[in-house]
PDB file of N, CA and C in Angstrom:
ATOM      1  N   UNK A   1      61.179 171.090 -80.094  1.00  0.00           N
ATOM      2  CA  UNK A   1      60.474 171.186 -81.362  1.00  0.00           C
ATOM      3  C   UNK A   1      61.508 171.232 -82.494  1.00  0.00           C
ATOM      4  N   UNK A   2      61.416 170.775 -83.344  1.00  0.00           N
ATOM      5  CA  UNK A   2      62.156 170.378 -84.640  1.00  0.00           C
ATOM      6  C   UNK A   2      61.199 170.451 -86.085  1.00  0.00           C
ATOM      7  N   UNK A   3      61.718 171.016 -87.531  1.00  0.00           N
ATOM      8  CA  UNK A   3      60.958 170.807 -88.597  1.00  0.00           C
ATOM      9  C   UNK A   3      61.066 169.905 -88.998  1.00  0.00           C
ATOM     10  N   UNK A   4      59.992 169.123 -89.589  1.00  0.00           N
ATOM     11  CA  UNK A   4      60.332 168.161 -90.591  1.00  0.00           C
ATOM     12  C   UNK A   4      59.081 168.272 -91.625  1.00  0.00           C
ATOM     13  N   UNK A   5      59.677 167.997 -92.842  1.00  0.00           N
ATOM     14  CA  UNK A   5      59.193 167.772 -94.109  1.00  0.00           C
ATOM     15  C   UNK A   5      58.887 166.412 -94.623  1.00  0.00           C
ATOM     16  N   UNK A   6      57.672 166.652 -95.202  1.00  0.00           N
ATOM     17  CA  UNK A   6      56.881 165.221 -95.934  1.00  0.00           C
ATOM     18  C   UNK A   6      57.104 165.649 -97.219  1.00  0.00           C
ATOM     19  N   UNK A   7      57.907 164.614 -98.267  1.00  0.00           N
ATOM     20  CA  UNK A   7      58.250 164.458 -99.231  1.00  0.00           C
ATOM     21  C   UNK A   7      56.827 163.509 -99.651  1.00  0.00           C
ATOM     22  N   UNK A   8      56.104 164.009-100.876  1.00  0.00           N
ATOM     23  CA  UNK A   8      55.347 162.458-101.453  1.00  0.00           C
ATOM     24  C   UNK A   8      55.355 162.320-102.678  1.00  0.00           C
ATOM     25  N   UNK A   9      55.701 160.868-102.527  1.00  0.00           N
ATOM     26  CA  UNK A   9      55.605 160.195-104.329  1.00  0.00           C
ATOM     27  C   UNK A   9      54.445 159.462-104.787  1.00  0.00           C
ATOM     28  N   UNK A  10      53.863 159.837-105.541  1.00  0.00           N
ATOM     29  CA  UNK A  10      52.553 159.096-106.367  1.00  0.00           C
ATOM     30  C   UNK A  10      52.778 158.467-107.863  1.00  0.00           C
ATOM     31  N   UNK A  11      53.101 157.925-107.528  1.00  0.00           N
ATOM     32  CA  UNK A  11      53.207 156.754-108.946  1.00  0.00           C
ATOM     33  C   UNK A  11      54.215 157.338-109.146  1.00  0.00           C
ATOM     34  N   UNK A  12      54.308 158.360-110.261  1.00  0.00           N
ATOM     35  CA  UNK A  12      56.166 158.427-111.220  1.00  0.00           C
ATOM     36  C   UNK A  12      56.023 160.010-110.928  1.00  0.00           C
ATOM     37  N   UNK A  13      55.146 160.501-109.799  1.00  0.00           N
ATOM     38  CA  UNK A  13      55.130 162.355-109.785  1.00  0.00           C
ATOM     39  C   UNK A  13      55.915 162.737-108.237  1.00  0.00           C
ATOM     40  N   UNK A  14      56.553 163.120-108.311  1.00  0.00           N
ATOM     41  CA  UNK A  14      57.348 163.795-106.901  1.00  0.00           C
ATOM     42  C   UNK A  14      56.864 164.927-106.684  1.00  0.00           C
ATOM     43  N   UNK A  15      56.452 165.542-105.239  1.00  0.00           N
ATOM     44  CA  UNK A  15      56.543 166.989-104.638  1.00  0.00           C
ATOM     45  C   UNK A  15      57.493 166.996-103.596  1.00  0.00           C
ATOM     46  N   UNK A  16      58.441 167.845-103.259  1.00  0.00           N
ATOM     47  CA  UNK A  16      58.854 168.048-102.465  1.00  0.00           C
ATOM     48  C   UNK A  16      58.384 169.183-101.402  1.00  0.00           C
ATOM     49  N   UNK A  17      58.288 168.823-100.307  1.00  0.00           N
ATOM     50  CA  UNK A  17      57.572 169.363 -99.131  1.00  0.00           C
ATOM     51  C   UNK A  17      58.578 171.316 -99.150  1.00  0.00           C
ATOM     52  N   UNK A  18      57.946 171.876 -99.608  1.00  0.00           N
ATOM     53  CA  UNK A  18      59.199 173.306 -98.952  1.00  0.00           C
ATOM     54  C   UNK A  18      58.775 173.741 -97.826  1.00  0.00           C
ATOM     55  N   UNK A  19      57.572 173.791 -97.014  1.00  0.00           N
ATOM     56  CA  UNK A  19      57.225 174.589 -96.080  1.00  0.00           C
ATOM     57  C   UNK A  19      57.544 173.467 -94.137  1.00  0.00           C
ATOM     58  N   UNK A  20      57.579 172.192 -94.794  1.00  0.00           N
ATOM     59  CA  UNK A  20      57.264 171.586 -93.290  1.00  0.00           C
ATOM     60  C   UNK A  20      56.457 172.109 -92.195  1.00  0.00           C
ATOM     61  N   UNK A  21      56.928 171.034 -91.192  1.00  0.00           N
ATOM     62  CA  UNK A  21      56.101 171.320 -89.899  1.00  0.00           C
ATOM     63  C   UNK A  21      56.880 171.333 -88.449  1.00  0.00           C
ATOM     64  N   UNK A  22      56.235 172.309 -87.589  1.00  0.00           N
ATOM     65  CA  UNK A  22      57.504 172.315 -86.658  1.00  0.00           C
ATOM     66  C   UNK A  22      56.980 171.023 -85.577  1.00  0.00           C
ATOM     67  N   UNK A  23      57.241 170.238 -84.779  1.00  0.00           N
ATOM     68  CA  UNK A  23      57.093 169.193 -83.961  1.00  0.00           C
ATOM     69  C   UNK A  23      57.431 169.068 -83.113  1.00  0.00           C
ATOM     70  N   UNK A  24      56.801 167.802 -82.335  1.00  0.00           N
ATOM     71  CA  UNK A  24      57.754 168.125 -80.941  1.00  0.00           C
ATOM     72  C   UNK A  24      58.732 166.777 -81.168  1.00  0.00           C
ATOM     73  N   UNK A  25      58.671 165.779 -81.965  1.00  0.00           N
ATOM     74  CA  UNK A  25      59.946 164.822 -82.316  1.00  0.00           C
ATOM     75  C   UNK A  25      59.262 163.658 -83.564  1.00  0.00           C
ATOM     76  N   UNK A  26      60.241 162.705 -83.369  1.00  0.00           N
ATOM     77  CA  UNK A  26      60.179 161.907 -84.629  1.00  0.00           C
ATOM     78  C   UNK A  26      58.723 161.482 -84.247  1.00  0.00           C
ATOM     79  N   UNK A  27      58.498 160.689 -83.359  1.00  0.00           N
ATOM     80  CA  UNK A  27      57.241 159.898 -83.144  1.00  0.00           C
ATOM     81  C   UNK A  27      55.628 160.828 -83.569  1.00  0.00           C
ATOM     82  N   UNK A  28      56.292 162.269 -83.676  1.00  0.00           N
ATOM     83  CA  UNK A  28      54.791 162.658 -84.027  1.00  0.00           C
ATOM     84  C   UNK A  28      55.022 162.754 -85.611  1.00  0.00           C
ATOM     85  N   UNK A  29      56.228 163.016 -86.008  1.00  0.00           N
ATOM     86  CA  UNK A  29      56.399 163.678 -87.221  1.00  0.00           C
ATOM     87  C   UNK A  29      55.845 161.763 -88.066  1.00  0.00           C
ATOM     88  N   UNK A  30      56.269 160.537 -87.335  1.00  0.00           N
ATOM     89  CA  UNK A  30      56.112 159.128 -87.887  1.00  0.00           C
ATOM     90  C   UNK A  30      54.475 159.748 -88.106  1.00  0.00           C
ATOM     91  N   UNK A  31      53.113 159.632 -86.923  1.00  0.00           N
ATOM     92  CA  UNK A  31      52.245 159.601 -87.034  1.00  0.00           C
ATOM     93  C   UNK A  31      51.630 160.712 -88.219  1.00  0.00           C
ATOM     94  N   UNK A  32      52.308 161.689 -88.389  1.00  0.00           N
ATOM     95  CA  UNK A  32      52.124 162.956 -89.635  1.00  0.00           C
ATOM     96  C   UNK A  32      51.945 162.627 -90.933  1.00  0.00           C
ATOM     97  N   UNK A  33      53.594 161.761 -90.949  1.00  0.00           N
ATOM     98  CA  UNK A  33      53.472 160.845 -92.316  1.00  0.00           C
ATOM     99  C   UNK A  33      52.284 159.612 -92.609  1.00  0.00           C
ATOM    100  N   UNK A  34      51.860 158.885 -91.470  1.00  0.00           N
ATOM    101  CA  UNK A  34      50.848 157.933 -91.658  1.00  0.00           C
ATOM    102  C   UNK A  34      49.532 158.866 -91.716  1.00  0.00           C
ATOM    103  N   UNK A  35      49.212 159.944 -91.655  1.00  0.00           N
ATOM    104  CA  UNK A  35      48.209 160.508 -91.799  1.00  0.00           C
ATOM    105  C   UNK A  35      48.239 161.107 -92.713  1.00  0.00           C
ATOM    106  N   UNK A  36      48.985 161.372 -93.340  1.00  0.00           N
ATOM    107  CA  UNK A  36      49.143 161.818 -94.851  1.00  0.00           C
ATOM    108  C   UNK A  36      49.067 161.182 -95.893  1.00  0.00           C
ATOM    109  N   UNK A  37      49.544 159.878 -95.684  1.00  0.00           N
ATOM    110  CA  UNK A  37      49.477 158.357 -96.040  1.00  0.00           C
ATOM    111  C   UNK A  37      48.400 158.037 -96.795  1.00  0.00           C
ATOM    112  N   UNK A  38      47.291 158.457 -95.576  1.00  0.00           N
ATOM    113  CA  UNK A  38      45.880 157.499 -95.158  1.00  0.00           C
ATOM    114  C   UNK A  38      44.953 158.490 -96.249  1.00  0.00           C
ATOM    115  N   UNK A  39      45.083 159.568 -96.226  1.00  0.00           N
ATOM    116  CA  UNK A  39      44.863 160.877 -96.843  1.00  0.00           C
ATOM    117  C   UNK A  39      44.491 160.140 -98.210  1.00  0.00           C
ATOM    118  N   UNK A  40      45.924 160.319 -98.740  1.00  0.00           N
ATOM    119  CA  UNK A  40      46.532 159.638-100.321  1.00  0.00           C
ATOM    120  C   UNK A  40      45.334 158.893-100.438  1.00  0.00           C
ATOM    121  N   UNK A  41      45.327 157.596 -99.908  1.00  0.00           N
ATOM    122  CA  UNK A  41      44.887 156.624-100.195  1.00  0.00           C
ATOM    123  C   UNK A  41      43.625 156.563-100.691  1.00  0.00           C
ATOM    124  N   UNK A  42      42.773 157.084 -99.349  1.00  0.00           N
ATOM    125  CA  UNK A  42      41.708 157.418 -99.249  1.00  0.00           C
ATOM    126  C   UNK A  42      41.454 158.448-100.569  1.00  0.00           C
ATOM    127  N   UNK A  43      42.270 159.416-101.042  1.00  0.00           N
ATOM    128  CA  UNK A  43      41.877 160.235-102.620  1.00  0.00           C
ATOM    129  C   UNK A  43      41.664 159.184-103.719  1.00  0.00           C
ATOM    130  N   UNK A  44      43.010 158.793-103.240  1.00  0.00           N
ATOM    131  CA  UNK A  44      43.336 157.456-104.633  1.00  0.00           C
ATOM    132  C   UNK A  44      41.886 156.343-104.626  1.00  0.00           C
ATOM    133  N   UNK A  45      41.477 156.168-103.941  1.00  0.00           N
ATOM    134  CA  UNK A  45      40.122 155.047-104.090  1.00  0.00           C
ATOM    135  C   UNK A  45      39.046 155.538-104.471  1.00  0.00           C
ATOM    136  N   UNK A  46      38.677 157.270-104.284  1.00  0.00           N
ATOM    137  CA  UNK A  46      37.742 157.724-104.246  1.00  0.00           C
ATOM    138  C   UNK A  46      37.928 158.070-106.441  1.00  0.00           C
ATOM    139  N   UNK A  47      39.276 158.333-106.518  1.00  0.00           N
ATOM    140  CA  UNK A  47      39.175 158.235-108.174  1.00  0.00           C
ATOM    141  C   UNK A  47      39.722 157.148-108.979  1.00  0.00           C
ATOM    142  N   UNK A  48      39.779 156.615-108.267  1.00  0.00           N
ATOM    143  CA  UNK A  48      39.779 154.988-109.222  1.00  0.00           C
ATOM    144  C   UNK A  48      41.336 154.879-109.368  1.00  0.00           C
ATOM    145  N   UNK A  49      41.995 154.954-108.531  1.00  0.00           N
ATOM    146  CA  UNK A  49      43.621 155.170-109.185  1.00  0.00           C
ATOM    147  C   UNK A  49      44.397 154.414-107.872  1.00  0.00           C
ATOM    148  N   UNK A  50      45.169 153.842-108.240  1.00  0.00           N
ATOM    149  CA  UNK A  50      46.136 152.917-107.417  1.00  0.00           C
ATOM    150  C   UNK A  50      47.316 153.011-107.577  1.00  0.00           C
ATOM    151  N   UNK A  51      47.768 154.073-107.111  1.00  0.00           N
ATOM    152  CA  UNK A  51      49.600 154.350-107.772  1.00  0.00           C
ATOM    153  C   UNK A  51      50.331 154.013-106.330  1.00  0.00           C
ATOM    154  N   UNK A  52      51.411 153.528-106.505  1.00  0.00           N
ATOM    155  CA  UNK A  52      51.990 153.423-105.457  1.00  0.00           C
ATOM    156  C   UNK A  52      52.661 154.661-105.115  1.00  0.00           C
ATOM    157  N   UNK A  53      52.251 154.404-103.375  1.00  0.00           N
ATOM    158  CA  UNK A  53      52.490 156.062-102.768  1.00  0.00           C
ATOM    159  C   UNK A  53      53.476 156.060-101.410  1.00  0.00           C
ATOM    160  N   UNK A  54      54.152 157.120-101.242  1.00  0.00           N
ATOM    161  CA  UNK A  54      55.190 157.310-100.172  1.00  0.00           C
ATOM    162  C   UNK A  54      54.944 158.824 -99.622  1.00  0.00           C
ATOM    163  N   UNK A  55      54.997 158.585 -98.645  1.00  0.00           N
ATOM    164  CA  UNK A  55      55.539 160.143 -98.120  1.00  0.00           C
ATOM    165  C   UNK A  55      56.749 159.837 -97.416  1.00  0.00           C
ATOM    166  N   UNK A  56      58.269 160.735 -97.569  1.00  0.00           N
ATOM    167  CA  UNK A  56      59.080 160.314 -96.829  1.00  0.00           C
ATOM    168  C   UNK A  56      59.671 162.108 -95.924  1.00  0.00           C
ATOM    169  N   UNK A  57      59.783 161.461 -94.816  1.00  0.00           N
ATOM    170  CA  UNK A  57      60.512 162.115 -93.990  1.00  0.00           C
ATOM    171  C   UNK A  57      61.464 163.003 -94.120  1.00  0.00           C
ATOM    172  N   UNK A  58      61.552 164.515 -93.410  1.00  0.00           N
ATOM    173  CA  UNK A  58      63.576 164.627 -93.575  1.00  0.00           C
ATOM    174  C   UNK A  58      63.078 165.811 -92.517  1.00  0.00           C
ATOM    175  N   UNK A  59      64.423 166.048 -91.763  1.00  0.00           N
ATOM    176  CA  UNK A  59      64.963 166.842 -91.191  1.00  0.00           C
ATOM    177  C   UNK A  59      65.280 167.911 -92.034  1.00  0.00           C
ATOM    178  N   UNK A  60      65.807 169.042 -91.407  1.00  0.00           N
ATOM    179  CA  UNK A  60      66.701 169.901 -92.215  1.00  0.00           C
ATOM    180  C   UNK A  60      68.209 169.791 -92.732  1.00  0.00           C
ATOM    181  N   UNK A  61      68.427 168.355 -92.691  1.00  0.00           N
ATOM    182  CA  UNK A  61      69.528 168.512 -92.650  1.00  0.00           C
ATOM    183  C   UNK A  61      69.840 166.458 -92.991  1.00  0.00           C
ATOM    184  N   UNK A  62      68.955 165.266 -93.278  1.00  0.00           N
ATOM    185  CA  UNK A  62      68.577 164.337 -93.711  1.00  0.00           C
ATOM    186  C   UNK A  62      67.687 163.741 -93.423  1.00  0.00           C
ATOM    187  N   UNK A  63      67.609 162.494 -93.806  1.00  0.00           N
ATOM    188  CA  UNK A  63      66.335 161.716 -94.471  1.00  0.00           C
ATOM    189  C   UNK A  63      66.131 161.091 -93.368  1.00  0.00           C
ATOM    190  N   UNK A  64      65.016 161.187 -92.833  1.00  0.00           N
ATOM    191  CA  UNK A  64      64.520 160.262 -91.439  1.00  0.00           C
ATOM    192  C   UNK A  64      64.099 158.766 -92.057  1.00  0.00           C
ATOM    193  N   UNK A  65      62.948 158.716 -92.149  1.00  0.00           N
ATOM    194  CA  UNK A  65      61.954 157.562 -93.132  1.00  0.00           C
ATOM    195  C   UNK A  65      61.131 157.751 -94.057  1.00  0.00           C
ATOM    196  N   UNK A  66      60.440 156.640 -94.121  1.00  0.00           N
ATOM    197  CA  UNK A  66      60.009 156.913 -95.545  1.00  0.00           C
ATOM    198  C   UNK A  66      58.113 155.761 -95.060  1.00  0.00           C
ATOM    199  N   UNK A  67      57.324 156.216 -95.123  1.00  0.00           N
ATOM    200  CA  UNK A  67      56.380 155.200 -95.227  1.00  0.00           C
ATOM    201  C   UNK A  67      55.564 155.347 -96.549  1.00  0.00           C
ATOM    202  N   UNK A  68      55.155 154.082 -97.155  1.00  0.00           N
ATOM    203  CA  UNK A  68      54.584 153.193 -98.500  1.00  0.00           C
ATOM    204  C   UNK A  68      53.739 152.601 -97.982  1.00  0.00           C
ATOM    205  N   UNK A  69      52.914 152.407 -99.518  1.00  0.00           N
ATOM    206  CA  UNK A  69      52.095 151.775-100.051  1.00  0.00           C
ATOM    207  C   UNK A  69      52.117 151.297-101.495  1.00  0.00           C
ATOM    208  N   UNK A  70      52.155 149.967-101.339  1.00  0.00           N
ATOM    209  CA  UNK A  70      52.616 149.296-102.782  1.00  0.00           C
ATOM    210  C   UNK A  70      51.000 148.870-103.074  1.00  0.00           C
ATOM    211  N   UNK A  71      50.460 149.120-104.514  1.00  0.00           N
ATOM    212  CA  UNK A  71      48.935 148.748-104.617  1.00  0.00           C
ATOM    213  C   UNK A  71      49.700 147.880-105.984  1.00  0.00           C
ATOM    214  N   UNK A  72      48.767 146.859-105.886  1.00  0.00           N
ATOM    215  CA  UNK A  72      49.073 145.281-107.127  1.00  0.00           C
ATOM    216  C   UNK A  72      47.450 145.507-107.677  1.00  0.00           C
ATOM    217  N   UNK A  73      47.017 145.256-108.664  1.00  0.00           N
ATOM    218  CA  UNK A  73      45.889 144.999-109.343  1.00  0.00           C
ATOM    219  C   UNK A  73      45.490 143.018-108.988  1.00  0.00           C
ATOM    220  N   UNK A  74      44.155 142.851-108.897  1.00  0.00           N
ATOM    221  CA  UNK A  74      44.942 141.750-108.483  1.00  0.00           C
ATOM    222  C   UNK A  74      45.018 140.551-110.139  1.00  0.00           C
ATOM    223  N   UNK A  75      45.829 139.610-109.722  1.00  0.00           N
ATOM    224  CA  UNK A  75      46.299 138.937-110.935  1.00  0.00           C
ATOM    225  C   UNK A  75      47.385 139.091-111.048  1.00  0.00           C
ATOM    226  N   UNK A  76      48.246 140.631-111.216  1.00  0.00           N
ATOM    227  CA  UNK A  76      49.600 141.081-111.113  1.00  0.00           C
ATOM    228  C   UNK A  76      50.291 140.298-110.547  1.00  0.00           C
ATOM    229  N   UNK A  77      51.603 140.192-110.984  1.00  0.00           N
ATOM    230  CA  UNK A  77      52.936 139.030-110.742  1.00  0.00           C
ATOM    231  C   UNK A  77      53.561 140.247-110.090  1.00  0.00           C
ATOM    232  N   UNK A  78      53.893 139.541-108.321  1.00  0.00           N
ATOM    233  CA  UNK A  78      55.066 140.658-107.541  1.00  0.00           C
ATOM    234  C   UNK A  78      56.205 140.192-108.455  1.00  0.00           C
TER     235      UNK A  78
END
């Protein structure tokens, strides 16, 4: 078992995770972040808002990954 922390970014607002979660390795802590993800998203549609969103990963000690969601309006030039 190991901690890891979900960092998330919503449009231009950062939280940093202080409390984490203890785990039993990366592969659950990956599925943690995609469920946190899905979370976001699912808020973000329910109020009309499309910010691009991340939760990223870390150890106690560095940065594992990072999973996104880039939202375009459509028409928008990538």
């Amino acid at each position: 078992m190991a901690f890891y922390f979900f960092d998330i970014q919503s449009g231009r607002e950062f939280f940093a995770d202080e409390e984490g979660l203890d785990l039993p390795d990366q592969k659950a802590a990956k599925v943690e972040a995609l469920q946190t993800l899905l979370g976001m998203v699912k808020d973000s549609v329910f109020l009309d808002e499309q910010p691009d969103l991340a939760v990223e990963t870390r150890s106690a000690t560095e940065r594992l990954f990072c999973v996104s969601l880039i939202s375009r309006k459509n028409g928008a030039k990538h």
